[in-house]
N, C-alpha and C. Protein backbone atom coordinates (compact mmCIF):
# COMPACT_ATOMS: atom_id res chain seq x y z
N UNK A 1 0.80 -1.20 0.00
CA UNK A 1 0.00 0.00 0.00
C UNK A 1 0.85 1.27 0.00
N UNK A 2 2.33 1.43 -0.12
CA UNK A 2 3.04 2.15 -0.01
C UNK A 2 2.70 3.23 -1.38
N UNK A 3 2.22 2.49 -2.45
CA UNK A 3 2.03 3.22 -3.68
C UNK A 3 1.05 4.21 -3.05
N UNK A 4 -0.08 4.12 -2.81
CA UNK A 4 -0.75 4.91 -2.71
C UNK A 4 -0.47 6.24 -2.22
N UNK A 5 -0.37 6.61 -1.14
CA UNK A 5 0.24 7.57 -0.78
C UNK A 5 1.33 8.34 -1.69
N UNK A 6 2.13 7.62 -2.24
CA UNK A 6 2.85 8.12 -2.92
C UNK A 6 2.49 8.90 -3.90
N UNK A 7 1.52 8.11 -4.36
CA UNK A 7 0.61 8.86 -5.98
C UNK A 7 -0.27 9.87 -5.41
N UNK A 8 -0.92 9.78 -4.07
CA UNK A 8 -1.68 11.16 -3.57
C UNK A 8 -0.50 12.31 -3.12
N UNK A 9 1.03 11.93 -2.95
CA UNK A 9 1.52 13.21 -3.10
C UNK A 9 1.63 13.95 -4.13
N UNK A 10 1.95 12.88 -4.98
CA UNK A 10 2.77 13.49 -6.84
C UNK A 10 1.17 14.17 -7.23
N UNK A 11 0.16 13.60 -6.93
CA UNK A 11 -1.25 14.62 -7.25
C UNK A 11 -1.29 15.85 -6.53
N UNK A 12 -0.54 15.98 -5.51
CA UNK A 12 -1.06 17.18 -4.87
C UNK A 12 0.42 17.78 -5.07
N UNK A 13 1.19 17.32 -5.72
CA UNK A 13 2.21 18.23 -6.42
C UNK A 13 1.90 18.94 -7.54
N UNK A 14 1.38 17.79 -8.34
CA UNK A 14 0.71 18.51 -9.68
C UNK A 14 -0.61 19.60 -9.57
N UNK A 15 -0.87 19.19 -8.27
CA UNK A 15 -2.25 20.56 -8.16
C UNK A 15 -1.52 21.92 -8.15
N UNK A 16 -0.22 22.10 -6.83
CA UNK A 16 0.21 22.86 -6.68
C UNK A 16 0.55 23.53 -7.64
N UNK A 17 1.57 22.71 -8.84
CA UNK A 17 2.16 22.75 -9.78
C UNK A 17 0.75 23.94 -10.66
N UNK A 18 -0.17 23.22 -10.49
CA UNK A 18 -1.16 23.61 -11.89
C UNK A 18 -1.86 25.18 -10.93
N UNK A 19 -1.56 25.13 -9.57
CA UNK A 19 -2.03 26.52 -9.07
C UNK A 19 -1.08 27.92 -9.30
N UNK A 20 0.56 27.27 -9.13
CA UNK A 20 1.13 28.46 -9.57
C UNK A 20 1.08 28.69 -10.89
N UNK A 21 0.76 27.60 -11.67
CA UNK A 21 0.94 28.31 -13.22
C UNK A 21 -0.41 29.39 -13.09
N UNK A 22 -1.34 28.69 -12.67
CA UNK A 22 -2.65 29.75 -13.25
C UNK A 22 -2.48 31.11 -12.37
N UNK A 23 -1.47 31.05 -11.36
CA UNK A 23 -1.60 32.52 -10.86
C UNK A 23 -0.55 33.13 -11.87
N UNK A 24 0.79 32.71 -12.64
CA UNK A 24 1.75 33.32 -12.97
C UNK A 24 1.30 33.35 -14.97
N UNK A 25 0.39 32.70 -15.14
CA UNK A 25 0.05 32.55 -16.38
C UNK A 25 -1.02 34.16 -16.63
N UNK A 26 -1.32 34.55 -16.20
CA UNK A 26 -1.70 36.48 -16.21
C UNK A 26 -0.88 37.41 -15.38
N UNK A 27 -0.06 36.85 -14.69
CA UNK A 27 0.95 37.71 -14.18
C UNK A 27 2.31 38.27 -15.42
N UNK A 28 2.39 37.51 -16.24
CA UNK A 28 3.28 37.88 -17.51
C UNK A 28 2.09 38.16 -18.25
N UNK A 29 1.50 38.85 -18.57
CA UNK A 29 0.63 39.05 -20.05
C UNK A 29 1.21 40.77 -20.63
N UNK A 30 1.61 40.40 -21.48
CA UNK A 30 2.65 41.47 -22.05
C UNK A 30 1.55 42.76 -22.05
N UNK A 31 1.38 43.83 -22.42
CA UNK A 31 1.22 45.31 -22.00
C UNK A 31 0.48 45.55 -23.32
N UNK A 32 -0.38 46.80 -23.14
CA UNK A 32 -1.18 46.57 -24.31
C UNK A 32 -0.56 47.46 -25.72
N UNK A 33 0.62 48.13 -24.90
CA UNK A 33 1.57 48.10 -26.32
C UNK A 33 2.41 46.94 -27.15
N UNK A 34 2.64 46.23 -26.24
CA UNK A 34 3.56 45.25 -27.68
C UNK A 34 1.90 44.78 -28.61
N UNK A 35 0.84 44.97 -28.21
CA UNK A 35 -0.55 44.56 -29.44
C UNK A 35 -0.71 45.88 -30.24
N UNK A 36 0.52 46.69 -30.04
CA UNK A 36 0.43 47.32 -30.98
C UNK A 36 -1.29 48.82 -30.59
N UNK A 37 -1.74 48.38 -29.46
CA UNK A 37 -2.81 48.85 -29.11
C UNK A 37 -2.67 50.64 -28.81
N UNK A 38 -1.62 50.84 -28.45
CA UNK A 38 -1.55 52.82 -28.46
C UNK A 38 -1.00 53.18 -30.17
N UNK A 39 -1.01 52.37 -30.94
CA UNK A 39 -1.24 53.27 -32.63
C UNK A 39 -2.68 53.96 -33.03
N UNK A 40 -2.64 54.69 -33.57
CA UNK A 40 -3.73 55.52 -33.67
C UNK A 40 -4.24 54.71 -35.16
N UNK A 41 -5.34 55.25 -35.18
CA UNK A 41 -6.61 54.63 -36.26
C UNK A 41 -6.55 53.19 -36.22
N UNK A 42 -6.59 52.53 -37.51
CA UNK A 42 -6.82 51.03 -37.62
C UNK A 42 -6.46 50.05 -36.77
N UNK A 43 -5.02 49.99 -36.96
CA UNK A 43 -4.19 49.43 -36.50
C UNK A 43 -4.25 49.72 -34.56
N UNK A 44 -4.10 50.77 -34.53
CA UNK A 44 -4.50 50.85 -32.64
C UNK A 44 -5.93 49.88 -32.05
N UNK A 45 -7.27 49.98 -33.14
CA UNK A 45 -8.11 49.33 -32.72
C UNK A 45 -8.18 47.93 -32.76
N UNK A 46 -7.00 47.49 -34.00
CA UNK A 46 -6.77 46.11 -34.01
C UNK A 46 -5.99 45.15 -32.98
N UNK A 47 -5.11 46.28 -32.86
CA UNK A 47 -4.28 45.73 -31.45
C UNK A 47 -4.70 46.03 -29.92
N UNK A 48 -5.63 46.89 -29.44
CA UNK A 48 -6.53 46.65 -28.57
C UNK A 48 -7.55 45.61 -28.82
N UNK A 49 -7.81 45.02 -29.94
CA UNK A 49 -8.66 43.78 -29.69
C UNK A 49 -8.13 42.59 -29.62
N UNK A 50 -6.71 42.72 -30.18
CA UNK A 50 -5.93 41.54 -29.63
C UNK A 50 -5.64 41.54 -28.46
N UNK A 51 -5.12 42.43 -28.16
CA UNK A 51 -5.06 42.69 -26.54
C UNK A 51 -6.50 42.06 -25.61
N UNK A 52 -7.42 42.76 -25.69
CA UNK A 52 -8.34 41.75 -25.22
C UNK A 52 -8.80 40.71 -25.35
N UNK A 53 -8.55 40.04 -26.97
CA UNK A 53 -8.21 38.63 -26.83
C UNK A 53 -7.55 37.56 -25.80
N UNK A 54 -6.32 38.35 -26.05
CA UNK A 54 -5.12 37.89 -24.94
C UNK A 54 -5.30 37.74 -23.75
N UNK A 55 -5.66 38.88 -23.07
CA UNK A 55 -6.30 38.67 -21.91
C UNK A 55 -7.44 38.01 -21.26
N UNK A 56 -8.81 37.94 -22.28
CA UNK A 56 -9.26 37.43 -22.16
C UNK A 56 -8.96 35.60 -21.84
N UNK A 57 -8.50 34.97 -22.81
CA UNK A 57 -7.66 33.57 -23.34
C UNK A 57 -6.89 33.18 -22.10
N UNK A 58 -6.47 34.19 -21.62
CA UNK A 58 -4.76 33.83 -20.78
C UNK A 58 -6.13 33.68 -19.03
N UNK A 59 -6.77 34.90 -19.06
CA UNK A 59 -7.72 34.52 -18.02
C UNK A 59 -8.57 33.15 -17.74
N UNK A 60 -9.10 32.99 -18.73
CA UNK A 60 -9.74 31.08 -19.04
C UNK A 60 -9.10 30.12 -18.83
N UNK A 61 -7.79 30.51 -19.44
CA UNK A 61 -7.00 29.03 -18.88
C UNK A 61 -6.55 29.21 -18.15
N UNK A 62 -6.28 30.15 -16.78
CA UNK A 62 -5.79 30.35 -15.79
C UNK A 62 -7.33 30.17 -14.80
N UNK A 63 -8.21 30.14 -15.17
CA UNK A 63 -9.43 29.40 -14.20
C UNK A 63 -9.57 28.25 -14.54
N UNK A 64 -9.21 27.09 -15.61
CA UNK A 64 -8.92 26.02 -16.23
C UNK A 64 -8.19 25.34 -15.24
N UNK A 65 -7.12 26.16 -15.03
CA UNK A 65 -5.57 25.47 -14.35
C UNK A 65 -6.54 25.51 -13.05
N UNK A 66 -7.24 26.28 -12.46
CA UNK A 66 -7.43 26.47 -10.94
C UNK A 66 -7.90 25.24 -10.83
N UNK A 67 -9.38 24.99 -11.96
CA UNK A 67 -9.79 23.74 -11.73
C UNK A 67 -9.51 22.46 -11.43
N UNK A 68 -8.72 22.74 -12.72
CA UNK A 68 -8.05 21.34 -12.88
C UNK A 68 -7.16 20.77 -11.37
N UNK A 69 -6.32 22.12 -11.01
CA UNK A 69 -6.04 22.13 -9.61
C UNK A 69 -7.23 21.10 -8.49
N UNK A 70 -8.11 21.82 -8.27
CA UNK A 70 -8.72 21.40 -7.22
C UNK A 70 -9.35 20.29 -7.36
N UNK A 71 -9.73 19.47 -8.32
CA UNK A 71 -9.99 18.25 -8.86
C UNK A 71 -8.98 17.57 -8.60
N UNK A 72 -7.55 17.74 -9.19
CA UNK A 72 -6.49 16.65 -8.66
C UNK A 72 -5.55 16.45 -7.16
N UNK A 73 -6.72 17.93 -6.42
CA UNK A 73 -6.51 17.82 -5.10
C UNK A 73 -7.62 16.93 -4.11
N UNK A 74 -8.53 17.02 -5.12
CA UNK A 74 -9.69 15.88 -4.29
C UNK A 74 -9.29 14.78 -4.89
N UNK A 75 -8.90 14.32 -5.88
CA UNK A 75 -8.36 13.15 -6.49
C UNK A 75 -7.06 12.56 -5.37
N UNK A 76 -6.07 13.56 -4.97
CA UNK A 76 -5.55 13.37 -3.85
C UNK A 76 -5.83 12.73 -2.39
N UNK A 77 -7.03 13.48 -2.06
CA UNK A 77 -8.00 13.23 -0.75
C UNK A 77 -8.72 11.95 -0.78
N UNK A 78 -8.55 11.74 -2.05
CA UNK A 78 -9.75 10.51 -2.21
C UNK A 78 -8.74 9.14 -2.27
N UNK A 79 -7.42 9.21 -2.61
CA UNK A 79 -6.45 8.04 -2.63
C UNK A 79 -6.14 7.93 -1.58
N UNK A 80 -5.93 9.06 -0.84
CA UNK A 80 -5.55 8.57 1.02
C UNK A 80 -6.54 8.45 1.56
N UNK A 81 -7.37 8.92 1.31
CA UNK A 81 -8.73 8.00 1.93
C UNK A 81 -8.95 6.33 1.91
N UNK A 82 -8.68 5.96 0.30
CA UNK A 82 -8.67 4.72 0.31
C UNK A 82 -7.41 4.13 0.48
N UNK A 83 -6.74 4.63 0.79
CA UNK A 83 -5.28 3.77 1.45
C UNK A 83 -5.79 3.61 2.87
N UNK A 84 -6.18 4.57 3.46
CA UNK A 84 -6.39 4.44 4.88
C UNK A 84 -7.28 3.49 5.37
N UNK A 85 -8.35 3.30 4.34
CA UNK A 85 -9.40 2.32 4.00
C UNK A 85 -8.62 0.90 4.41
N UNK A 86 -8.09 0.64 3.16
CA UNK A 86 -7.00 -0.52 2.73
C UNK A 86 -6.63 -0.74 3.77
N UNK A 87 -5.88 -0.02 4.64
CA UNK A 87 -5.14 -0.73 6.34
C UNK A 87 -5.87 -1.26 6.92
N UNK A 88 -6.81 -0.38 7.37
CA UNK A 88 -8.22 -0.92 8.29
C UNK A 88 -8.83 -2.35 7.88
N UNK A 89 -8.93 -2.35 6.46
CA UNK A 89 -9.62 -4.19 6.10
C UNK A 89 -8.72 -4.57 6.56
N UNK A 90 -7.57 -4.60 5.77
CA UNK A 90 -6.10 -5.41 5.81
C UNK A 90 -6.49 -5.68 7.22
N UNK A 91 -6.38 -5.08 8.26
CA UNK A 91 -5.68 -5.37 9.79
C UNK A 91 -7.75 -6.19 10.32
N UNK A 92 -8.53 -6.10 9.48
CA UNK A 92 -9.31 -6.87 10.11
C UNK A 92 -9.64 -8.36 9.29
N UNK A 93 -9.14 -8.34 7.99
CA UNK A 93 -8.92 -9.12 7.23
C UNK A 93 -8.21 -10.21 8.46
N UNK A 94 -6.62 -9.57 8.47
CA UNK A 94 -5.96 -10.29 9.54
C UNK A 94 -6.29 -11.17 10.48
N UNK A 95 -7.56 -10.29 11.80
CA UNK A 95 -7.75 -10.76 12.74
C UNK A 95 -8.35 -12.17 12.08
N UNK A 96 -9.60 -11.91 11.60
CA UNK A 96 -10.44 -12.87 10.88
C UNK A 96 -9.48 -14.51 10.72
N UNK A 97 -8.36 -13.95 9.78
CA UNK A 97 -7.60 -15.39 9.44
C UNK A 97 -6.89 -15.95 10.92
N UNK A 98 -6.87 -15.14 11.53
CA UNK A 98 -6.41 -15.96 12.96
C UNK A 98 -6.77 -16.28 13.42
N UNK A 99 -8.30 -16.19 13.31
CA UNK A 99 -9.63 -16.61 14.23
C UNK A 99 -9.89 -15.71 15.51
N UNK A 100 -9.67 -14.59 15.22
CA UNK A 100 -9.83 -13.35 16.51
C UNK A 100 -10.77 -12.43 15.91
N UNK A 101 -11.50 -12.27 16.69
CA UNK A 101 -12.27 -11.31 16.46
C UNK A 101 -11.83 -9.65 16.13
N UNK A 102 -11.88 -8.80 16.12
CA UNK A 102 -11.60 -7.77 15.59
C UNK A 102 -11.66 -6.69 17.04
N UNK A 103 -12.44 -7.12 17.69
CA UNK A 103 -12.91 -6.24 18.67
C UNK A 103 -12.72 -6.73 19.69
N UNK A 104 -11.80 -8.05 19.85
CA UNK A 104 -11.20 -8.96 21.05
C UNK A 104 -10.23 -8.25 22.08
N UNK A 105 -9.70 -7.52 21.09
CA UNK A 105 -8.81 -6.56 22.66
C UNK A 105 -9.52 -5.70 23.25
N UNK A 106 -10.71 -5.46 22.95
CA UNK A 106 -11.84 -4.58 23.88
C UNK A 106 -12.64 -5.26 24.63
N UNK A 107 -13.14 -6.45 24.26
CA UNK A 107 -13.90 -7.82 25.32
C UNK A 107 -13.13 -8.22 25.78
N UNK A 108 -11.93 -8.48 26.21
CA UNK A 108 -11.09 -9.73 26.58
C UNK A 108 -10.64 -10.92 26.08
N UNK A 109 -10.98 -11.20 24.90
CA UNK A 109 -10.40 -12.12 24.04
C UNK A 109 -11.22 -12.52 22.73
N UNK A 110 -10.91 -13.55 22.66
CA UNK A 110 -11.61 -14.36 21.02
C UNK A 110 -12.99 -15.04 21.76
N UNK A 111 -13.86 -14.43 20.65
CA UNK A 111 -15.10 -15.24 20.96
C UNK A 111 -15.45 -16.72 20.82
């Protein structure tokens, strides 16, 4: 059962992973001059709409990433859950094959 755990960290690495991108993925969004957006007439209105393209785009997949984040953080929660699961049978699985009851160290012995 050692895997498990293991794979609910590397998930909640990759959440992390997928939270700083979506905060740093609009933290670089270049300025609304390199779109060319402070030229006057045509061309200024074309590159203010790229510009809000851009921003727009870079915003979506940076609520994308959040998601995706918090999904592979309950995906996380949910593997150590069932690892933790897994011990608990396992160790009553156990008693069972020995012929002990499960709840024998709280009565005083095997029924």
């Amino acid at each position: 059962m050692d895997r498990l755990p293991a794979l609910a960290a590397r998930l909640d690495e990759a959440s992390d992973t997928l939270r700083t991108l979506a905060r740093s993925v609009t933290a670089t969004d270049p300025a609304h001059p390199a779109f060319g957006a402070d030229a006057a007439g045509r061309p200024g209105e074309v590159g203010r709409a790229l510009h809000r393209q851009w921003v727009a785009a870079t915003e979506q997949r940076a609520r994308e990433a959040t998601a995706a984040a918090a999904r592979l953080a309950a995906a996380a929660t949910a593997v150590r859950s069932a690892a933790e699961r897994y011990v608990d049978t396992d160790a009553a699985a156990e008693h069972r094959l020995r012929g002990l009851d499960p709840s024998a160290h709280r009565t005083g012995g095997p029924r």
